[in-house]
PDB file of N, CA and C in Angstrom:
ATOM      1  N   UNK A   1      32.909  56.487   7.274  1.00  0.00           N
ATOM      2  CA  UNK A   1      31.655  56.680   7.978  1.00  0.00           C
ATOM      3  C   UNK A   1      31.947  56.587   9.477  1.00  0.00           C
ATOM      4  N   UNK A   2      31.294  57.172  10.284  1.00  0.00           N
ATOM      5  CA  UNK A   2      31.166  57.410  11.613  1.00  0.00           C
ATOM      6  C   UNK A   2      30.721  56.446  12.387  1.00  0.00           C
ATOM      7  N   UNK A   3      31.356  56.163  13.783  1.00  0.00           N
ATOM      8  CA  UNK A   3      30.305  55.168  14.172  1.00  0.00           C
ATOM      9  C   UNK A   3      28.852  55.065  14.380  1.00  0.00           C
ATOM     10  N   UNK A   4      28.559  56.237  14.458  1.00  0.00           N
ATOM     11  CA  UNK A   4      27.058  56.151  15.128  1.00  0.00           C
ATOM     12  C   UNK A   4      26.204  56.225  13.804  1.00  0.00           C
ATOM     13  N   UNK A   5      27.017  56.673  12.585  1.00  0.00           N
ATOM     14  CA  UNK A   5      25.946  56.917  11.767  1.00  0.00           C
ATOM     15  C   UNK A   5      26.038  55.144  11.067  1.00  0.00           C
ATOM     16  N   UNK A   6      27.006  54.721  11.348  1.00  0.00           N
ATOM     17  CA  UNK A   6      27.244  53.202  11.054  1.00  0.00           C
ATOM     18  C   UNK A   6      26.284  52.537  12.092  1.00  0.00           C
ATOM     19  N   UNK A   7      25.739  52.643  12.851  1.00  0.00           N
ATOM     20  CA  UNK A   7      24.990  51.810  13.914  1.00  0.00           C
ATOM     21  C   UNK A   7      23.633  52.345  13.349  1.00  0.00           C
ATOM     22  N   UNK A   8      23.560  53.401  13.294  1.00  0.00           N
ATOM     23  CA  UNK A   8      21.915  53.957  12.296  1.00  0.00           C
ATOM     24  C   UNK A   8      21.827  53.168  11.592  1.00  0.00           C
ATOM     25  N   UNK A   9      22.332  53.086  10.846  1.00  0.00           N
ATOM     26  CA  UNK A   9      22.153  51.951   9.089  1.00  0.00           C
ATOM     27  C   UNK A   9      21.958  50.394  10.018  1.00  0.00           C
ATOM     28  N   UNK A  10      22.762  49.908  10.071  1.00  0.00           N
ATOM     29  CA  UNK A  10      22.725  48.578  10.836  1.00  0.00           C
ATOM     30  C   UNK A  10      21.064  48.671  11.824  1.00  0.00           C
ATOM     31  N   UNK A  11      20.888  49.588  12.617  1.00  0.00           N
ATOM     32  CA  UNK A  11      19.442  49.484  13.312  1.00  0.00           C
ATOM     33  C   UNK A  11      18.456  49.315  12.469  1.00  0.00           C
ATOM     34  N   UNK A  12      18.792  50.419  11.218  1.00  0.00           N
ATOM     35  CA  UNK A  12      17.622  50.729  10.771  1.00  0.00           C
ATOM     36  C   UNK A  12      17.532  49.326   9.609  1.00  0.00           C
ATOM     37  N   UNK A  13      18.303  48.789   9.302  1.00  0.00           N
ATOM     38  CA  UNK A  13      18.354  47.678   8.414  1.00  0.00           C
ATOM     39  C   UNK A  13      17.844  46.467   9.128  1.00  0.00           C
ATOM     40  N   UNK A  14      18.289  46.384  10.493  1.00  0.00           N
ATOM     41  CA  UNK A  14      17.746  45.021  11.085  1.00  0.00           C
ATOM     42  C   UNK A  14      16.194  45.566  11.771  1.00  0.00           C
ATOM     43  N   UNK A  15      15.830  46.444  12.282  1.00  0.00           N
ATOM     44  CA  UNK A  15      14.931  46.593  12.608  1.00  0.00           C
ATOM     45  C   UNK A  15      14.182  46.505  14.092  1.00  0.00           C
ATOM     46  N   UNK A  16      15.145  46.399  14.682  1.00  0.00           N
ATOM     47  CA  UNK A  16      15.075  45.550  16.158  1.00  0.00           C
ATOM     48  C   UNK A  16      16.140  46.037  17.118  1.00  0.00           C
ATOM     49  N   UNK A  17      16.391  46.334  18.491  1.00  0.00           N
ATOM     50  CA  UNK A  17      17.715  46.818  19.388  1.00  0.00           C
ATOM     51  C   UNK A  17      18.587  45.442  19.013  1.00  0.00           C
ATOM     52  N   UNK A  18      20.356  45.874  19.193  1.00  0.00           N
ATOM     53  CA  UNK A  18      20.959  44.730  19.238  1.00  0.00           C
ATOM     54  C   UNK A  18      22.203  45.504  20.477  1.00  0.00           C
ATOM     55  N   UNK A  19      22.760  44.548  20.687  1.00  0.00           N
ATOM     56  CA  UNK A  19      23.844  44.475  21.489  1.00  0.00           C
ATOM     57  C   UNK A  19      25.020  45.407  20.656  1.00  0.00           C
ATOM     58  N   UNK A  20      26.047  46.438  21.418  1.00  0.00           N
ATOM     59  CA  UNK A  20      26.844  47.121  20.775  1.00  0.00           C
ATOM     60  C   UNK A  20      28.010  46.056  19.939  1.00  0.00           C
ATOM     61  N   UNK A  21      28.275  44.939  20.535  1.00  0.00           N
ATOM     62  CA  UNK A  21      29.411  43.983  19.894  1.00  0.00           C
ATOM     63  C   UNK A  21      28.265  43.517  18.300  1.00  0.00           C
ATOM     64  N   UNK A  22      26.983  43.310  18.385  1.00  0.00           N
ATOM     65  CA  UNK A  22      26.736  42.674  17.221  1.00  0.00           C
ATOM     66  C   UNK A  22      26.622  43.370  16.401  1.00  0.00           C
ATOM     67  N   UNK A  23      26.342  44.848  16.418  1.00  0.00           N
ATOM     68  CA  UNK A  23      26.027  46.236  15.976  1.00  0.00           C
ATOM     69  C   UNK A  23      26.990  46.433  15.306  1.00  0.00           C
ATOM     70  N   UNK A  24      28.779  46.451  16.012  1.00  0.00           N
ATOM     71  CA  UNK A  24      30.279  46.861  15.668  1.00  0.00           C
ATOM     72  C   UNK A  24      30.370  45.328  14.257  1.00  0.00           C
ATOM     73  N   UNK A  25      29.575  43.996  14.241  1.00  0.00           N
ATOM     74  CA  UNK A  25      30.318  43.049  13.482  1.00  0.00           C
ATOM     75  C   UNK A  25      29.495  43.373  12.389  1.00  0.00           C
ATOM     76  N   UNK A  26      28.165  43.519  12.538  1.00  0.00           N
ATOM     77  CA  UNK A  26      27.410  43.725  11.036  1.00  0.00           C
ATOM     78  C   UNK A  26      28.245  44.786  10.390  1.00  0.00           C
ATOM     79  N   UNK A  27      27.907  46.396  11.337  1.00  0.00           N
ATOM     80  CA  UNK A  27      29.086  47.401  10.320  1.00  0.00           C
ATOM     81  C   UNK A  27      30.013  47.038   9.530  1.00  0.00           C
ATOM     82  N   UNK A  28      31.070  45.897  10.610  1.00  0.00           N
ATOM     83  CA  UNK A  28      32.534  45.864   9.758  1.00  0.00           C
ATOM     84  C   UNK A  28      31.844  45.410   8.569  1.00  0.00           C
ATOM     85  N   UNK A  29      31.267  43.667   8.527  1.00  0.00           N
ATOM     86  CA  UNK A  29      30.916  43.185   7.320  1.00  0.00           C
ATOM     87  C   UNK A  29      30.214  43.978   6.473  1.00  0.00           C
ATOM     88  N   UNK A  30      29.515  44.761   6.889  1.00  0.00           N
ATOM     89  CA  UNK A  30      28.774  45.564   5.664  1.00  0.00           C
ATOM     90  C   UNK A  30      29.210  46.358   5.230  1.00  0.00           C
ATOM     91  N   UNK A  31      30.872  46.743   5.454  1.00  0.00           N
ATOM     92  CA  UNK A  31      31.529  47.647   4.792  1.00  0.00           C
ATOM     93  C   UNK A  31      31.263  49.044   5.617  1.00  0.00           C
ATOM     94  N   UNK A  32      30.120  49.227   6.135  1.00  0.00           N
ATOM     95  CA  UNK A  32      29.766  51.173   7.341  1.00  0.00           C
ATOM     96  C   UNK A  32      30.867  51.369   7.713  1.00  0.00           C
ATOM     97  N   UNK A  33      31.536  50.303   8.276  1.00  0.00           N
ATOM     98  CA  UNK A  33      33.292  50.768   9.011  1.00  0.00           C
ATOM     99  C   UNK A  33      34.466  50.000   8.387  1.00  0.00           C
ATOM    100  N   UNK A  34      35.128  51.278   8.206  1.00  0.00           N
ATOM    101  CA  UNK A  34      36.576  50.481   7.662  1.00  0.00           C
ATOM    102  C   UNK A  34      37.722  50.470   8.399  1.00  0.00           C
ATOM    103  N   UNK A  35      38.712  51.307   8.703  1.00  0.00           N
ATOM    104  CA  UNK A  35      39.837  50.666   9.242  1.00  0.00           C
ATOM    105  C   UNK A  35      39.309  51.393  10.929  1.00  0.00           C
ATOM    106  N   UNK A  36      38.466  50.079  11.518  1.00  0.00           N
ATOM    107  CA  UNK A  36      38.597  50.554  13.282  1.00  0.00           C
ATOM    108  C   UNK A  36      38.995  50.367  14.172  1.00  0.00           C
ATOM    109  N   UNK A  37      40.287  50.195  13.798  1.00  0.00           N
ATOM    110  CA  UNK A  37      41.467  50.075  14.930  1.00  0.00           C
ATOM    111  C   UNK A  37      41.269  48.404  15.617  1.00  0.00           C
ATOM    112  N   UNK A  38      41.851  48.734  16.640  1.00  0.00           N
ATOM    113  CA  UNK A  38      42.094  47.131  17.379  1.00  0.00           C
ATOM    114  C   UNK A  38      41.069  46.719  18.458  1.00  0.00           C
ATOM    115  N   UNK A  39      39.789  48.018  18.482  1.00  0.00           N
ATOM    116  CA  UNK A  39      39.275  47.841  19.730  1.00  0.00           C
ATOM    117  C   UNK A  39      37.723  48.683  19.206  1.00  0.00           C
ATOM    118  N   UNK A  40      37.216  48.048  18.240  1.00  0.00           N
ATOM    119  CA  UNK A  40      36.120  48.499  17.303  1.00  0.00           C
ATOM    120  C   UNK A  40      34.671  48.670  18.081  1.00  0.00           C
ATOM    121  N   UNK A  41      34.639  47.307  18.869  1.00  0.00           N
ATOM    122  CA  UNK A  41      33.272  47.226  19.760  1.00  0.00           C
ATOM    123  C   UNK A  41      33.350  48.098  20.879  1.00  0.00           C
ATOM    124  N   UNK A  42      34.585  48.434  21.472  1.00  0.00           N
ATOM    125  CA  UNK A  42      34.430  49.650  22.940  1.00  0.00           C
ATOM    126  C   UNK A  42      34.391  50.488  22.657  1.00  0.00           C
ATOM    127  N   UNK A  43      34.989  50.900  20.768  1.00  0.00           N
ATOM    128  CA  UNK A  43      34.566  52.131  20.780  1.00  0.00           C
ATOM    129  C   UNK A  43      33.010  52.325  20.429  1.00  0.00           C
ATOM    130  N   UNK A  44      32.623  51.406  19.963  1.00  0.00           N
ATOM    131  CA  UNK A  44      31.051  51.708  19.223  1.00  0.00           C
ATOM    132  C   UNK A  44      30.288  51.704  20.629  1.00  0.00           C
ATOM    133  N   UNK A  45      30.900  51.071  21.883  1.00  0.00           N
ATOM    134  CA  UNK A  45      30.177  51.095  22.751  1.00  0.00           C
ATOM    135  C   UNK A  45      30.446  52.770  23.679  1.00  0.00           C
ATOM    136  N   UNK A  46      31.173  53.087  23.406  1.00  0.00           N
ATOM    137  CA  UNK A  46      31.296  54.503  24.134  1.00  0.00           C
ATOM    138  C   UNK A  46      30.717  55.579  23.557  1.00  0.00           C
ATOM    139  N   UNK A  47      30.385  55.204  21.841  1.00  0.00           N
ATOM    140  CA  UNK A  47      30.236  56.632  21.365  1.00  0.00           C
ATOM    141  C   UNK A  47      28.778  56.439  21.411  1.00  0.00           C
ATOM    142  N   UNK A  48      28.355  55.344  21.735  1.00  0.00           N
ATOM    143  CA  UNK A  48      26.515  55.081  22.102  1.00  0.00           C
ATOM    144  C   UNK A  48      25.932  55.224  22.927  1.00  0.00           C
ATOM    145  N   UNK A  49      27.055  55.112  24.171  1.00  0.00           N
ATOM    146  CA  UNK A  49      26.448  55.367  25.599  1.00  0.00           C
ATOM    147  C   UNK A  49      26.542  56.962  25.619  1.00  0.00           C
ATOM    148  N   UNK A  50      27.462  57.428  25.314  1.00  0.00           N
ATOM    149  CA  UNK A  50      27.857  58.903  25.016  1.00  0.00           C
ATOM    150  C   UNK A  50      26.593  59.638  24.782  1.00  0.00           C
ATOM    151  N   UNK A  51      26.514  59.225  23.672  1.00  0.00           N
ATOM    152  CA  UNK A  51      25.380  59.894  22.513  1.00  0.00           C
ATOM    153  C   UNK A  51      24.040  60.000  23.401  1.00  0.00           C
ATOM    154  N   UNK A  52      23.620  58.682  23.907  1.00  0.00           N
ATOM    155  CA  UNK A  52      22.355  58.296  24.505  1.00  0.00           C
ATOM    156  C   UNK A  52      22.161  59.237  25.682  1.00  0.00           C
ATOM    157  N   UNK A  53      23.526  59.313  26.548  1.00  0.00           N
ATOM    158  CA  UNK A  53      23.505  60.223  27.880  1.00  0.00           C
ATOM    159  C   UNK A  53      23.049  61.829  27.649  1.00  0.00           C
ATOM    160  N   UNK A  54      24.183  62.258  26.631  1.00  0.00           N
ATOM    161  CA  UNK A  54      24.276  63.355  26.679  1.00  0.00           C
ATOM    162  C   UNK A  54      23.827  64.030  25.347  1.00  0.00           C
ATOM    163  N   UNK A  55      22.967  63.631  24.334  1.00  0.00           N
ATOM    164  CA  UNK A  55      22.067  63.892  23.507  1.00  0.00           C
ATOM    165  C   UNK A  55      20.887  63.873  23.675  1.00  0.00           C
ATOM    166  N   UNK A  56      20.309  65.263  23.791  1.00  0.00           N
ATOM    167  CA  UNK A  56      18.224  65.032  24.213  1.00  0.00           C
ATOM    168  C   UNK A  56      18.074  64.612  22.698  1.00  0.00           C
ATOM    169  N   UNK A  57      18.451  64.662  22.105  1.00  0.00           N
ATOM    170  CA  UNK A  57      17.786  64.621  19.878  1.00  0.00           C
ATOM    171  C   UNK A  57      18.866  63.089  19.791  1.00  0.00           C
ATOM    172  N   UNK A  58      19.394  62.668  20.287  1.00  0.00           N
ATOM    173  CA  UNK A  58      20.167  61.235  19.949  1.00  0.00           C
ATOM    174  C   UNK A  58      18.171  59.856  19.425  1.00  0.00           C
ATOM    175  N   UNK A  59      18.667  60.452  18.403  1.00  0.00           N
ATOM    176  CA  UNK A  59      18.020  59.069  17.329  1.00  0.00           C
ATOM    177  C   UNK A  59      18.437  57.183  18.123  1.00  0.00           C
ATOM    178  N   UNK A  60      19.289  57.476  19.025  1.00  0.00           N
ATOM    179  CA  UNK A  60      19.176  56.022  19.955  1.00  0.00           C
ATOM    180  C   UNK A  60      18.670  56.008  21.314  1.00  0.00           C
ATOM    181  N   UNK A  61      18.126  55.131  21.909  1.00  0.00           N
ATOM    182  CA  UNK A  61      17.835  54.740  22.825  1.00  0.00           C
ATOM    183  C   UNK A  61      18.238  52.877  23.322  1.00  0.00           C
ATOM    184  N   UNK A  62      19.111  53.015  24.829  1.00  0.00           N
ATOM    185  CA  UNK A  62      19.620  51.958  25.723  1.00  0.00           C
ATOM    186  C   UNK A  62      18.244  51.670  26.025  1.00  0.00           C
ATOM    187  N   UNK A  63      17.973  49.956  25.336  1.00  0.00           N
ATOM    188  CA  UNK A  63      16.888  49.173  26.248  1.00  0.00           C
ATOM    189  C   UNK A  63      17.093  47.831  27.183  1.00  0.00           C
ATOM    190  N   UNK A  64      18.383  47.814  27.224  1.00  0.00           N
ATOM    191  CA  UNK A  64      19.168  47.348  28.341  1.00  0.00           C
ATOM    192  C   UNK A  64      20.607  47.052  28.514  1.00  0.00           C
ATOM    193  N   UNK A  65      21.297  46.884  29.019  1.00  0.00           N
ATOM    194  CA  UNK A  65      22.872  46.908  29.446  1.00  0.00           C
ATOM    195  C   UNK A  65      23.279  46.404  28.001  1.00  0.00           C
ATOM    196  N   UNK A  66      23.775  47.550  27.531  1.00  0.00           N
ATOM    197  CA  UNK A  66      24.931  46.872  26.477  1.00  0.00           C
ATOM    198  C   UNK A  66      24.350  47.394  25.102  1.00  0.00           C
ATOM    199  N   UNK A  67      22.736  47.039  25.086  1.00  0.00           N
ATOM    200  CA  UNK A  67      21.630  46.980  23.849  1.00  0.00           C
ATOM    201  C   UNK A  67      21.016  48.463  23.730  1.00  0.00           C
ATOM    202  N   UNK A  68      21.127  48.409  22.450  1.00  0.00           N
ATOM    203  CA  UNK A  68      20.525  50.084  21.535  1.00  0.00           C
ATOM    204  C   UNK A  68      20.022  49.750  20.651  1.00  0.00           C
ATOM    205  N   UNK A  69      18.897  50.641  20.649  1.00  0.00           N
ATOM    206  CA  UNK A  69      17.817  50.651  19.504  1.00  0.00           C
ATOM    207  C   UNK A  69      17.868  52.014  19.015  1.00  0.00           C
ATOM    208  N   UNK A  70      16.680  52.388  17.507  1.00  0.00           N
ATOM    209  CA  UNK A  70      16.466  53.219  17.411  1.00  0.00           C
ATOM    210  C   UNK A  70      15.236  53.753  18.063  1.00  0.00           C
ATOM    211  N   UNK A  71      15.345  55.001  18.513  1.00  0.00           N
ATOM    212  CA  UNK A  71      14.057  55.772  18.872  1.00  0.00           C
ATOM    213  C   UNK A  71      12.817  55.538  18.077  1.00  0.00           C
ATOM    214  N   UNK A  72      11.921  55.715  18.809  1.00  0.00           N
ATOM    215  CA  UNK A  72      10.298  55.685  17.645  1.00  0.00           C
ATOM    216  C   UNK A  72      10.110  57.055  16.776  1.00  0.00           C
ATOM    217  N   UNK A  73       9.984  56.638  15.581  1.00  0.00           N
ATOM    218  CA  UNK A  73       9.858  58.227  15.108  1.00  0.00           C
ATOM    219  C   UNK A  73      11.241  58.556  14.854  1.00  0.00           C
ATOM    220  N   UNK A  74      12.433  58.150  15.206  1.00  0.00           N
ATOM    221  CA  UNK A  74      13.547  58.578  15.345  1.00  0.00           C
ATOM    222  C   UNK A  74      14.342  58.744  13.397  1.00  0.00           C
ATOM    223  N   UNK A  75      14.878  59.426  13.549  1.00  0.00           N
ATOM    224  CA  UNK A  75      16.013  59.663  11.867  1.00  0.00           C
ATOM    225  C   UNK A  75      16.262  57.722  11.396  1.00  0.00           C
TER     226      UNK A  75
END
């Protein structure tokens, strides 16, 4: 699974924005991500800021430094 679609599940399961590091530890434990290298949280944090910047249809939204939620209405 992908990261971002691994951070979907995790949002949509907790229900609430979280921080990209707490986002990257639920995934691992919940099995969404399996082997992610040595540097799991910078990447979950790049492919979110990524997504958020340069996606008008990105299902996330930054509600402050670091923290992503899902959109309202969002997938």
């Amino acid at each position: 699974m992908d990261f971002k679609t691994a951070a979907r599940l995790v949002l949509e399961e907790v229900g609430h924005p979280l921080h990209y590091g707490d986002i990257t530890e639920i995934a691992l434990e919940s099995g969404y991500l399996k082997s992610a290298g040595r540097t799991p949280h910078n990447t979950m944090r790049a492919r979110l800021s990524v997504d958020v910047r340069d996606n008008e249809e990105s299902p996330f939204r930054q509600t402050a430094p670091g923290v992503y939620g899902l959109k309202e209405g969002g997938p």
